[in-house]
Protein backbone atom coordinates (compact mmCIF):
# COMPACT_ATOMS: atom_id res chain seq x y z
CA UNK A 1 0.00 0.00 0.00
CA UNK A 2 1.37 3.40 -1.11
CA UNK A 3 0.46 6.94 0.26
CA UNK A 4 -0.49 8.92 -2.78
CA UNK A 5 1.50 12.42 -1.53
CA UNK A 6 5.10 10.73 -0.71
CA UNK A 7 4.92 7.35 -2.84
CA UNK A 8 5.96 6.00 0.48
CA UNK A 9 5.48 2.13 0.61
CA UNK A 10 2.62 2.16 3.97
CA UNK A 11 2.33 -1.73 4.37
CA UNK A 12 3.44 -4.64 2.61
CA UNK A 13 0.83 -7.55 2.55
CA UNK A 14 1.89 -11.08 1.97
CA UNK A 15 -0.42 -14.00 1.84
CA UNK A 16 -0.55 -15.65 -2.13
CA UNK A 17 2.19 -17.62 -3.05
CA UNK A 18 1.59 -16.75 -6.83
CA UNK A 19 1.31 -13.81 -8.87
CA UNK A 20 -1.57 -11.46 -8.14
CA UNK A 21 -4.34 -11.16 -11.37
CA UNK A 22 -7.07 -8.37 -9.82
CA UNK A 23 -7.66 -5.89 -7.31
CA UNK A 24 -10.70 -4.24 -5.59
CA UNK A 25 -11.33 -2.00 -2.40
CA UNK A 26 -14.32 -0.97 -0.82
CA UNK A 27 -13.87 1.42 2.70
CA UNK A 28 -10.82 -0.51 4.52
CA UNK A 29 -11.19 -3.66 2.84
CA UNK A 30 -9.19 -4.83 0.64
CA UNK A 31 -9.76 -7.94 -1.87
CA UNK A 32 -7.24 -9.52 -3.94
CA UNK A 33 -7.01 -12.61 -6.36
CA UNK A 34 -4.11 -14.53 -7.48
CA UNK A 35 -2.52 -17.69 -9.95
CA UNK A 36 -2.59 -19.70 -6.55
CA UNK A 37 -6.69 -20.00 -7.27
CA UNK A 38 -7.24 -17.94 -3.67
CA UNK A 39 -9.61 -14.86 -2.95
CA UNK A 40 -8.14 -12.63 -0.50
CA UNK A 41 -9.93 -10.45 1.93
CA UNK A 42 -7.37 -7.85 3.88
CA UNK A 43 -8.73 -5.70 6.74
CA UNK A 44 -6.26 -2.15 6.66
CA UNK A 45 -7.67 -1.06 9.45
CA UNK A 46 -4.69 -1.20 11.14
CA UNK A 47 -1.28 -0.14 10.21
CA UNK A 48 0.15 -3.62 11.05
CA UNK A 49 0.06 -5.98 8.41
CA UNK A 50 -2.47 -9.18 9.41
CA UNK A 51 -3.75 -12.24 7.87
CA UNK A 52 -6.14 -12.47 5.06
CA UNK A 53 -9.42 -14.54 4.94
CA UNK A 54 -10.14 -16.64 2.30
CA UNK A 55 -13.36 -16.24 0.78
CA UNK A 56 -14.91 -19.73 0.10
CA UNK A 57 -16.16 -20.98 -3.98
CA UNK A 58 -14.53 -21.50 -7.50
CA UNK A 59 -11.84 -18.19 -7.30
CA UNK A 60 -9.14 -20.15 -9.78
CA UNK A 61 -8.72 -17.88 -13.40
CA UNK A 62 -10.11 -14.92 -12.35
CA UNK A 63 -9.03 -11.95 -14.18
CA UNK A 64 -10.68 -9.00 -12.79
CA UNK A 65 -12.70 -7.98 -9.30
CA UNK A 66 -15.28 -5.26 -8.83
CA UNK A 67 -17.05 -4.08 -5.64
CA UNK A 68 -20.99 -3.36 -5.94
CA UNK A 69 -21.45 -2.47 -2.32
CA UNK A 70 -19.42 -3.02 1.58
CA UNK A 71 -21.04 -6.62 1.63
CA UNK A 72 -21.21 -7.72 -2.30
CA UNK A 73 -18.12 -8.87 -5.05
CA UNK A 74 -18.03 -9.79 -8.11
CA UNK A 75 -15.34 -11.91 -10.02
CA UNK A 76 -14.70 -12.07 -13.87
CA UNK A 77 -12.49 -15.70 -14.78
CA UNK A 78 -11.06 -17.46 -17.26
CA UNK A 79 -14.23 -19.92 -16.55
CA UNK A 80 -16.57 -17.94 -18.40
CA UNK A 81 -18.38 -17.14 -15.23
CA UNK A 82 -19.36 -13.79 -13.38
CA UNK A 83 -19.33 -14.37 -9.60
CA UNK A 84 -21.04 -12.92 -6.92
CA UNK A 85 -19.40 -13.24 -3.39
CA UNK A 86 -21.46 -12.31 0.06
CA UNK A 87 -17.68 -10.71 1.57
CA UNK A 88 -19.46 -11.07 5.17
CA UNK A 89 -20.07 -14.56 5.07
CA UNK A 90 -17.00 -15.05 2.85
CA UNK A 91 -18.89 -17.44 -0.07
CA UNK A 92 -20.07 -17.15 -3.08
CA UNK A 93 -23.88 -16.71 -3.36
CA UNK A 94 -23.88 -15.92 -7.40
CA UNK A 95 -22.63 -17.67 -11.04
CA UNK A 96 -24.40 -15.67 -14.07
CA UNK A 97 -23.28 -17.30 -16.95
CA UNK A 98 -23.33 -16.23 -20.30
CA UNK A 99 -20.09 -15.53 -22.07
CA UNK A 100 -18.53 -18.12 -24.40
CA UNK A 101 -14.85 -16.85 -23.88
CA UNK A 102 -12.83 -15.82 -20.76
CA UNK A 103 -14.08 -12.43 -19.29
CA UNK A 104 -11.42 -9.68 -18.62
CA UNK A 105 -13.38 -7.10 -17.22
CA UNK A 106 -16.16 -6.30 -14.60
CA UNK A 107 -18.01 -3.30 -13.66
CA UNK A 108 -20.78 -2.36 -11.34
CA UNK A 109 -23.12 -0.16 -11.93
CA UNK A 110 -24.80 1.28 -9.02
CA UNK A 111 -25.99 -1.79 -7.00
CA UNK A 112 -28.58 -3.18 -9.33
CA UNK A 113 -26.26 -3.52 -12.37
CA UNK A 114 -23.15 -5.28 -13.76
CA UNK A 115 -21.41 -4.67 -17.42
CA UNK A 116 -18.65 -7.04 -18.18
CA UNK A 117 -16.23 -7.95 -21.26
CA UNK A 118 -15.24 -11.02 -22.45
CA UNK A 119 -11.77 -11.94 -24.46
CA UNK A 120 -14.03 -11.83 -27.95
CA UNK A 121 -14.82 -8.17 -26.97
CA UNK A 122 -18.54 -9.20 -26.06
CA UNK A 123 -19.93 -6.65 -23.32
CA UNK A 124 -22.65 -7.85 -21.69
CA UNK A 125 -25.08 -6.00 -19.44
CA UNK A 126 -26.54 -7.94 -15.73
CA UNK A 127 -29.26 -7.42 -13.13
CA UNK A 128 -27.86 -8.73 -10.26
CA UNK A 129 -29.81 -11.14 -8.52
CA UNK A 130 -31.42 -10.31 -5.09
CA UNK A 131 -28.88 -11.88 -2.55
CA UNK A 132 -30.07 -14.79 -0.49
CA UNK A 133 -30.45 -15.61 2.95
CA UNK A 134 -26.86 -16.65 4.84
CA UNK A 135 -27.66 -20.46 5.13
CA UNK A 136 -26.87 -21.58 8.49
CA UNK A 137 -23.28 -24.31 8.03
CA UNK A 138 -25.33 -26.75 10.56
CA UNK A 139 -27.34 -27.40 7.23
CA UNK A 140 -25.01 -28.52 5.00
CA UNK A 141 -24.96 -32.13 4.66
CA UNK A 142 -23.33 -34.41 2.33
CA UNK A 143 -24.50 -35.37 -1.58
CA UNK A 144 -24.36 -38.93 -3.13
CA UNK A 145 -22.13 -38.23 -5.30
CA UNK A 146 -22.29 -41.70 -7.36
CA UNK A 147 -24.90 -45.21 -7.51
CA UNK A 148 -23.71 -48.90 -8.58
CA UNK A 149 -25.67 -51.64 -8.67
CA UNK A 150 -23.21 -54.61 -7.47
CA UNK A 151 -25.95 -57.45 -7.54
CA UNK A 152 -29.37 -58.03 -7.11
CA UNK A 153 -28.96 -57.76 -3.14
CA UNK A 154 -26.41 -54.87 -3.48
CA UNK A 155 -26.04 -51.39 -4.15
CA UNK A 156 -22.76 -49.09 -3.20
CA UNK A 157 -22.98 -45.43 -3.03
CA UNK A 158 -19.86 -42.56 -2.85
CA UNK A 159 -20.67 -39.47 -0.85
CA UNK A 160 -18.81 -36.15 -0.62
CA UNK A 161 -18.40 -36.69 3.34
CA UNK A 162 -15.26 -39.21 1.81
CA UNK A 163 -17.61 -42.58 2.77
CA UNK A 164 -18.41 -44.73 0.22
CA UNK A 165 -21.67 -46.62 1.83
CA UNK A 166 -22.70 -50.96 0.57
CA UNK A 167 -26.57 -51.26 0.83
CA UNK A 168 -28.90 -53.89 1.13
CA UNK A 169 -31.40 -53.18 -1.82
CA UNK A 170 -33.97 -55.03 -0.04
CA UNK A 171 -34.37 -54.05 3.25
CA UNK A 172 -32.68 -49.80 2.08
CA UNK A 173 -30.46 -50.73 5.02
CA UNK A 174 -26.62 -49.68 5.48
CA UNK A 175 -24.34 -52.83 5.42
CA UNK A 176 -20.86 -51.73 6.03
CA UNK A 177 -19.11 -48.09 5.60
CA UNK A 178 -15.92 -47.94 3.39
CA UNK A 179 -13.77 -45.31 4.92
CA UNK A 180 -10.15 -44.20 3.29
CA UNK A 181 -10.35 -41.06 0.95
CA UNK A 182 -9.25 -37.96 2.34
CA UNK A 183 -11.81 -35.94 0.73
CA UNK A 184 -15.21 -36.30 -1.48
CA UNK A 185 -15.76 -39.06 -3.49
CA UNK A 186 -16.83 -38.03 -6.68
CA UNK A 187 -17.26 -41.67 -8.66
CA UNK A 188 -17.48 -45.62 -8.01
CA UNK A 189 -17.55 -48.62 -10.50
CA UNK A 190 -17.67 -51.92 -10.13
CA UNK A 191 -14.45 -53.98 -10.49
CA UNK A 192 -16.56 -56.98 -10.11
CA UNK A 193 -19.07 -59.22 -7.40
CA UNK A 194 -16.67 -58.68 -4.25
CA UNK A 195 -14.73 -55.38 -5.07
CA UNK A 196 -15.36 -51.49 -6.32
CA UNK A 197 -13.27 -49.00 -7.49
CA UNK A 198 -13.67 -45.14 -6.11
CA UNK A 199 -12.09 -41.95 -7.16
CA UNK A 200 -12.03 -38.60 -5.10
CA UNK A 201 -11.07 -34.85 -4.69
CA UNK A 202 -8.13 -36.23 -3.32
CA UNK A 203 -6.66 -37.41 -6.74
CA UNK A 204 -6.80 -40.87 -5.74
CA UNK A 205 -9.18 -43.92 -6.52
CA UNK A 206 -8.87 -47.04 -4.15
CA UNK A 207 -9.60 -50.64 -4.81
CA UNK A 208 -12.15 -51.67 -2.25
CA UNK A 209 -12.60 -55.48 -0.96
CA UNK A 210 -16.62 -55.15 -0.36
CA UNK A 211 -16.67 -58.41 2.17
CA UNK A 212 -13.88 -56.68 4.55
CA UNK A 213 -14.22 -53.21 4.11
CA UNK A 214 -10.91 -52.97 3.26
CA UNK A 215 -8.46 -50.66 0.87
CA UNK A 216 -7.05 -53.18 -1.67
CA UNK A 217 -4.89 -50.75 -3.07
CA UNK A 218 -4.13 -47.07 -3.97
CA UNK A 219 -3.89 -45.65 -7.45
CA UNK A 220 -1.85 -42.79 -7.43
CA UNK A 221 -0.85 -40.40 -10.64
CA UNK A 222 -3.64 -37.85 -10.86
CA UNK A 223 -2.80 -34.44 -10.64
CA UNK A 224 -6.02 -32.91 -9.33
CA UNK A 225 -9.31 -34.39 -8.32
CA UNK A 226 -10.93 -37.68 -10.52
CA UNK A 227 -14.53 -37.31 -11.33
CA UNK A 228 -15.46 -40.43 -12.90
CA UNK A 229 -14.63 -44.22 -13.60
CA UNK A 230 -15.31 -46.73 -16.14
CA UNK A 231 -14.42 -50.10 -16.26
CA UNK A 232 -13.60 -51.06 -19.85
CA UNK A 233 -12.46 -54.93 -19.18
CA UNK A 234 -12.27 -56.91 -16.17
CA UNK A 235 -8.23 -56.25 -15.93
CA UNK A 236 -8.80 -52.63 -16.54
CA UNK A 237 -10.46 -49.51 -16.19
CA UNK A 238 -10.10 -45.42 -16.76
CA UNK A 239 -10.25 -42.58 -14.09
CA UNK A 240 -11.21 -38.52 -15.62
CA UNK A 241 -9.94 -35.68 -13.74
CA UNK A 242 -9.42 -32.09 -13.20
CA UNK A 243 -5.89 -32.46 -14.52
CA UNK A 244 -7.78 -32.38 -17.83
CA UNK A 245 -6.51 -36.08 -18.65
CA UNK A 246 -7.63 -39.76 -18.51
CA UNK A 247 -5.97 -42.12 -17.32
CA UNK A 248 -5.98 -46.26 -17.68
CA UNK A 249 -4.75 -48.52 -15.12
CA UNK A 250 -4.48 -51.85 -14.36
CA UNK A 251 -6.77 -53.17 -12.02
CA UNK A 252 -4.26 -56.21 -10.16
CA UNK A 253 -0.78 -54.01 -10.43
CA UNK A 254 -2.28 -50.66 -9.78
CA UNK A 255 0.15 -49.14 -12.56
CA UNK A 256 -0.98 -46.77 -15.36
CA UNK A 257 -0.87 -47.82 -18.68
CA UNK A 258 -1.63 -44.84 -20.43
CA UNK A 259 -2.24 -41.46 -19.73
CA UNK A 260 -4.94 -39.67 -22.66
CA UNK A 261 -4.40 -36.14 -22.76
CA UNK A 262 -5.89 -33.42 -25.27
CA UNK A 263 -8.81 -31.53 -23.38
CA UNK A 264 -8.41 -27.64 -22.44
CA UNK A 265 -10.21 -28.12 -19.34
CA UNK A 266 -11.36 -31.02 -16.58
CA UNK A 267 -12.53 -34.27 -17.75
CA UNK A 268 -15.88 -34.31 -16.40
CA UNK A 269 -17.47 -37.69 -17.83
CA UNK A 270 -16.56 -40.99 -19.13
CA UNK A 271 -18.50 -43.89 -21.44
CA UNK A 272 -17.30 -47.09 -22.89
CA UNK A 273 -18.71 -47.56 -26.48
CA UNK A 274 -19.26 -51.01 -28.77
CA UNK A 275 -16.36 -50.81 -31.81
CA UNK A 276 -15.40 -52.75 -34.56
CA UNK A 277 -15.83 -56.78 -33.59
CA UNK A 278 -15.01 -57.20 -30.33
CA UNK A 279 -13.11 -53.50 -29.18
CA UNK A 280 -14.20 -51.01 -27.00
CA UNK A 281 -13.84 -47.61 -27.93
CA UNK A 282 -13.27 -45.22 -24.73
CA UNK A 283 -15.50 -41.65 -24.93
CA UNK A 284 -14.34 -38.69 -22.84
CA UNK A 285 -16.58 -35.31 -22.16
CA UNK A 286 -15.41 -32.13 -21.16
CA UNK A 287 -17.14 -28.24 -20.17
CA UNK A 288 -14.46 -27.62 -23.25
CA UNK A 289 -17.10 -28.28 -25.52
CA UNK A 290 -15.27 -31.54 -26.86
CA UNK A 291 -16.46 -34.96 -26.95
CA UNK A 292 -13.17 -37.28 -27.62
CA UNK A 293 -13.16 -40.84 -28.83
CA UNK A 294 -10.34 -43.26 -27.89
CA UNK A 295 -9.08 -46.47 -28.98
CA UNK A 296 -7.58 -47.86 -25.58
CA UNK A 297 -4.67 -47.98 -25.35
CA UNK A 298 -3.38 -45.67 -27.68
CA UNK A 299 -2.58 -41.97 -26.31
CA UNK A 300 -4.32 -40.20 -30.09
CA UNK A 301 -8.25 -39.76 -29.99
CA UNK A 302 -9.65 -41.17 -33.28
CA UNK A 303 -12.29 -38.58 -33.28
CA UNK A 304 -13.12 -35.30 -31.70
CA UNK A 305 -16.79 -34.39 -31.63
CA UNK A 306 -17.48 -30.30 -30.86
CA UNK A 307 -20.77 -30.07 -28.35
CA UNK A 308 -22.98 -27.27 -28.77
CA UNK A 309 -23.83 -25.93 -25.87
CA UNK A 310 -21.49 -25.10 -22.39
CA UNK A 311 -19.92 -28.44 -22.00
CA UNK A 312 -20.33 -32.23 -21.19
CA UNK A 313 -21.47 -32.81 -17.56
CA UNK A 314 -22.50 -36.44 -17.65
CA UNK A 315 -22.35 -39.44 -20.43
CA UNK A 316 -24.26 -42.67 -20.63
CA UNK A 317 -24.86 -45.30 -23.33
CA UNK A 318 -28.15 -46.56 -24.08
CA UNK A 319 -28.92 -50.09 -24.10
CA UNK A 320 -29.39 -50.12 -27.99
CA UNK A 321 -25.87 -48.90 -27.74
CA UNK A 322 -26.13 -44.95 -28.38
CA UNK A 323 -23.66 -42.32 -27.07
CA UNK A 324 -25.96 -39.83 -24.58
CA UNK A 325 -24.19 -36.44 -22.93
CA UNK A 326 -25.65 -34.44 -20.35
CA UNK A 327 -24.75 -30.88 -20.59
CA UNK A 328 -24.22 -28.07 -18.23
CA UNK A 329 -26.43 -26.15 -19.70
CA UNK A 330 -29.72 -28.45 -19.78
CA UNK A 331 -29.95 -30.16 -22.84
CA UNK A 332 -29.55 -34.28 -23.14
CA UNK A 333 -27.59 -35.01 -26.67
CA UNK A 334 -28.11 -38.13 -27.93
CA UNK A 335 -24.99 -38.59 -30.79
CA UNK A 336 -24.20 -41.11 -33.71
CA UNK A 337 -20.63 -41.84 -33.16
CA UNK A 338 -20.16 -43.13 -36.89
CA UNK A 339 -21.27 -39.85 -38.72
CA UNK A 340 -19.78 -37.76 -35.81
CA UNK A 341 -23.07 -35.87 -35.56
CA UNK A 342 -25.76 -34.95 -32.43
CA UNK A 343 -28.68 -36.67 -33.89
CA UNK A 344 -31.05 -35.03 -31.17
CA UNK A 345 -31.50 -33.18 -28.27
CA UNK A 346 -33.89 -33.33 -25.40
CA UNK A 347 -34.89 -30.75 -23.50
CA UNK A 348 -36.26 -30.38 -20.34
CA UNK A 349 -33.74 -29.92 -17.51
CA UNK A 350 -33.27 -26.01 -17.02
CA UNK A 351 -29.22 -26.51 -15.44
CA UNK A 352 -26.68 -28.69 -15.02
CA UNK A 353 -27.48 -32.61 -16.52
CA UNK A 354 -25.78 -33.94 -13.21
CA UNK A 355 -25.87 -37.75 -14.42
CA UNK A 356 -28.00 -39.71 -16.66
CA UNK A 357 -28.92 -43.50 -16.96
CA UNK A 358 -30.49 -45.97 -19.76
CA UNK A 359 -33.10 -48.07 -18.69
CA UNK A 360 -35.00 -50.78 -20.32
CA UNK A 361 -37.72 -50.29 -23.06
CA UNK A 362 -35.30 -47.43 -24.92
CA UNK A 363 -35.54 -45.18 -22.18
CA UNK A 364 -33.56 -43.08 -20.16
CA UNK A 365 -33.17 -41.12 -16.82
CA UNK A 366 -31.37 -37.99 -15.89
CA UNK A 367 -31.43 -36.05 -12.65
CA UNK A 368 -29.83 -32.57 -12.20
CA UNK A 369 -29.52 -29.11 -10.19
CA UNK A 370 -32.86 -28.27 -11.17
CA UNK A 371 -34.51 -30.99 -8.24
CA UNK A 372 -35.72 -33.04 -10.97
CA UNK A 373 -35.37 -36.27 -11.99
CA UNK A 374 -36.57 -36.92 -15.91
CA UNK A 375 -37.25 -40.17 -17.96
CA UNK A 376 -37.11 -39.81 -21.12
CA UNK A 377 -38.66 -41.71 -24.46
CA UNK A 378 -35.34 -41.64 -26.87
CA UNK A 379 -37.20 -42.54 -29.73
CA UNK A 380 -39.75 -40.15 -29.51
CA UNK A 381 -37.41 -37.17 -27.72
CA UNK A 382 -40.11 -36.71 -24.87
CA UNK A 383 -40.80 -36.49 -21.57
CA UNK A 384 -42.40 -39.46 -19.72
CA UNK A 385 -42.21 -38.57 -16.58
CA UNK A 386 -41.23 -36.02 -14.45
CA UNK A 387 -40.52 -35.87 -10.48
CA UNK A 388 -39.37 -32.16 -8.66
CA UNK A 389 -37.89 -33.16 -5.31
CA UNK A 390 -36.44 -31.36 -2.30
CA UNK A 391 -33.01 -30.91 -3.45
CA UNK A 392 -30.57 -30.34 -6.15
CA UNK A 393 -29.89 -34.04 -7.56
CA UNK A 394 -26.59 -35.56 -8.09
CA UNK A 395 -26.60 -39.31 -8.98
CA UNK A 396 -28.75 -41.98 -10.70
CA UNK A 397 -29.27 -45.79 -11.54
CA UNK A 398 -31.85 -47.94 -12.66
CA UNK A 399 -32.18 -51.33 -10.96
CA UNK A 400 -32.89 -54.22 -13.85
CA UNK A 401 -33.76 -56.85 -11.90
CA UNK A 402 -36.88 -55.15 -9.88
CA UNK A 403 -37.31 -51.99 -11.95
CA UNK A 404 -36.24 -49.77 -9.65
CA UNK A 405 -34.80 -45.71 -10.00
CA UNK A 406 -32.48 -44.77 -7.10
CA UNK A 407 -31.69 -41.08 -6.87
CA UNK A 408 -28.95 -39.39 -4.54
CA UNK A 409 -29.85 -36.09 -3.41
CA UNK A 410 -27.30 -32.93 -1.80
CA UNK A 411 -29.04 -34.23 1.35
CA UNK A 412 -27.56 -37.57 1.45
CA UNK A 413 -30.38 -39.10 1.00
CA UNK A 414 -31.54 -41.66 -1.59
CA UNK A 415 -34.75 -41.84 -3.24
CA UNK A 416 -36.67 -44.69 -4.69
CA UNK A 417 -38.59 -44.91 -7.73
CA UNK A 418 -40.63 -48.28 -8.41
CA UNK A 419 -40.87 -47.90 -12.65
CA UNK A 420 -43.85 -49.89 -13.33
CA UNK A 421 -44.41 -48.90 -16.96
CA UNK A 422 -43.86 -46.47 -20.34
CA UNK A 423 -47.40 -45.23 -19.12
CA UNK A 424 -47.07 -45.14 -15.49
């Protein structure tokens, strides 16, 4: 800090451990955000230089910070997103999305208004939304993250509280609690009858022995967080993370056998596809805007397929064998890997396409942030149904054996769906 008159250096305030991207001050507050992907709040109330608070949310690529009032912030990033940070209760409490490039530049205007300015020179003009009520932390729970079916008997489910949970289907009744990851657990797959595979915000995944409870082993070579899992033989399956690659490994050695690299941003989503005779071809989804087809294990994609919208959430694969994305901005795609095309969308969902699911009969179901869970005619490109629960939704799976939909909520909390027909 400088005094204008003399240029004399006031205080010296140290606290990122990268460079520093964007500045903004309101009274004797100061905010500052940095390469290190931390939001800085200094109080210069005094003349002695103290600690910063961290303001809580997404703060990595942000290029520019604007104060609308002494309680409200708003970030510009790399992300495409405009965020809105409550500086009292240090989180964010805002995304507005709407540019397709980075944004550079934020403005307010007045306390009502925004103007910002992306890298293709588009300005766009906000209302900001009316601020909501500080949510007490004693409500935040945990979300099931991710839903396998192991058997009939069996279900296993990963939470962000680190726990991945085994099920009786039957009776809904917790069997055992697998506890090892350091963080949330984003995905599980199953290895086979007596073991799972889990990967977490920790940037590991863990072989788990279902019948002891037990870590089999630790796979290790991630870079940032994992996000989903596919098993693509019994000897092998393929982790997606933030590290923007994916990764195969060997299921009995733990080692990596290839590392697939290519997208601009995280892996999000993963889906094992039918090729020629009896290959697999691996698919990989990205909020890049890329769908990218492997050949396992070669490193080159044999085909890149552009999405149009904001960027792959979630991917499934019907039972008749079609590629299916969720997006982040609503629509389902369902794609034609052979002529590299989106042969339709379905819309319904009004935000992020958190995970989708085929079930029998050419049909499909999707939950997302919107509290809804869909199923969805793929022929036809309809609606059959349509349920609007308590909660932003997170995780799906469809039961063959009894017909069943399980949903995992941002309670913790799983719902069940008996599906007793196309007209029911």
């Amino acid at each position: 800090l400088l005094e204008i008159s003399t240029g004399k250096i006031v205080k010296l305030l140290k606290g990122h451990s990268r460079r520093i991207r964007a500045l903004a001050a309101t009274g004797a507050r100061l905010f500052s955000a940095s390469e290190d992907g931390t939001l800085l709040d200094w109080d210069l109330t005094t003349r002695e230089t103290v600690p910063a608070r961290a303001l809580q949310g997404v703060a990595r690529g942000i290029h520019a910070l604007a104060t609308i009032d002494n309680r409200r912030l708003v970030s510009a990033s790399s992300d495409r997103h405009l965020r809105i940070w409550d500086v009292n209760h240090r989180r964010e409490i805002h995304a507005l999305r709407g540019h397709t490039s980075p944004i550079g530049a934020v403005a307010a205007m007045g306390s009502n208004r925004l103007i910002s300015c992306s890298a293709r020179g588009r300005l766009l003009l906000w209302s900001i939304p009316e601020s909501p009520e500080p949510r007490s932390r004693s409500r935040k729970r945990p979300t099931v993250r991710s839903i396998v079916e192991v058997d009939e008997q069996t279900i296993v489910t990963a939470s962000t509280d680190g726990t991945l949970t085994v099920r009786s289907i039957g009776l809904g009744a917790e069997i055992k609690t697998l506890r090892g990851h350091r963080r949330a657990v984003n995905a599980v797959a199953v290895a086979d009858r007596q073991r799972v595979v889990s990967g977490s915000l920790d940037r590991t995944l863990r072989l788990w022995d279902l019948e002891t409870g037990e870590t089999i082993r630790v796979f290790e070579g991630h870079l940032a967080a994992i996000f989903d899992i596919v098993v693509l033989d019994p000897g092998t399956f393929a982790s997606a993370s933030a590290d923007r690659t994916v990764r195969l490994w060997n299921v009995e050695t733990g080692k990596s056998l290839a590392r697939l690299s290519g997208h601009s941003m995280e892996v999000t989503a993963l889906a094992v596809v039918k090729g020629p005779g009896d290959t697999v071809r691996l698919v990989s989804g990205s909020p890049d805007r890329t769908l990218r087809v492997w050949d396992p294990p070669s490193e080159e994609p044999i085909a890149i397929l552009n999405e149009p919208g904001r960027g792959i959430r979630s991917l499934a694969v019907s039972i008749d064998g079609r590629l299916v994305s969720g997006s982040k901005d609503g629509p389902i795609r369902v794609w034609n890997l052979n002529e590299a095309i989106c042969e339709r969308e379905l819309k319904g969902h009004t935000g992020n396409v958190e995970a989708i699911y085929p079930m029998s009969d050419g049909l499909l179901a999707s939950v997302g942030r919107d509290h809804s869970l869909r199923i969805w005619d793929l022929e036809l490109g309809t609606t059959v149904a349509r349920f609007v629960l308590d909660s932003s939704l997170a995780s799906v799976c469809f039961l063959q054996a009894s017909q069943t939909v399980m949903v995992g909520d941002a309670f913790n909390q799983i719902h069940v769906f008996d599906w007793v027909s196309s007209g029911s």
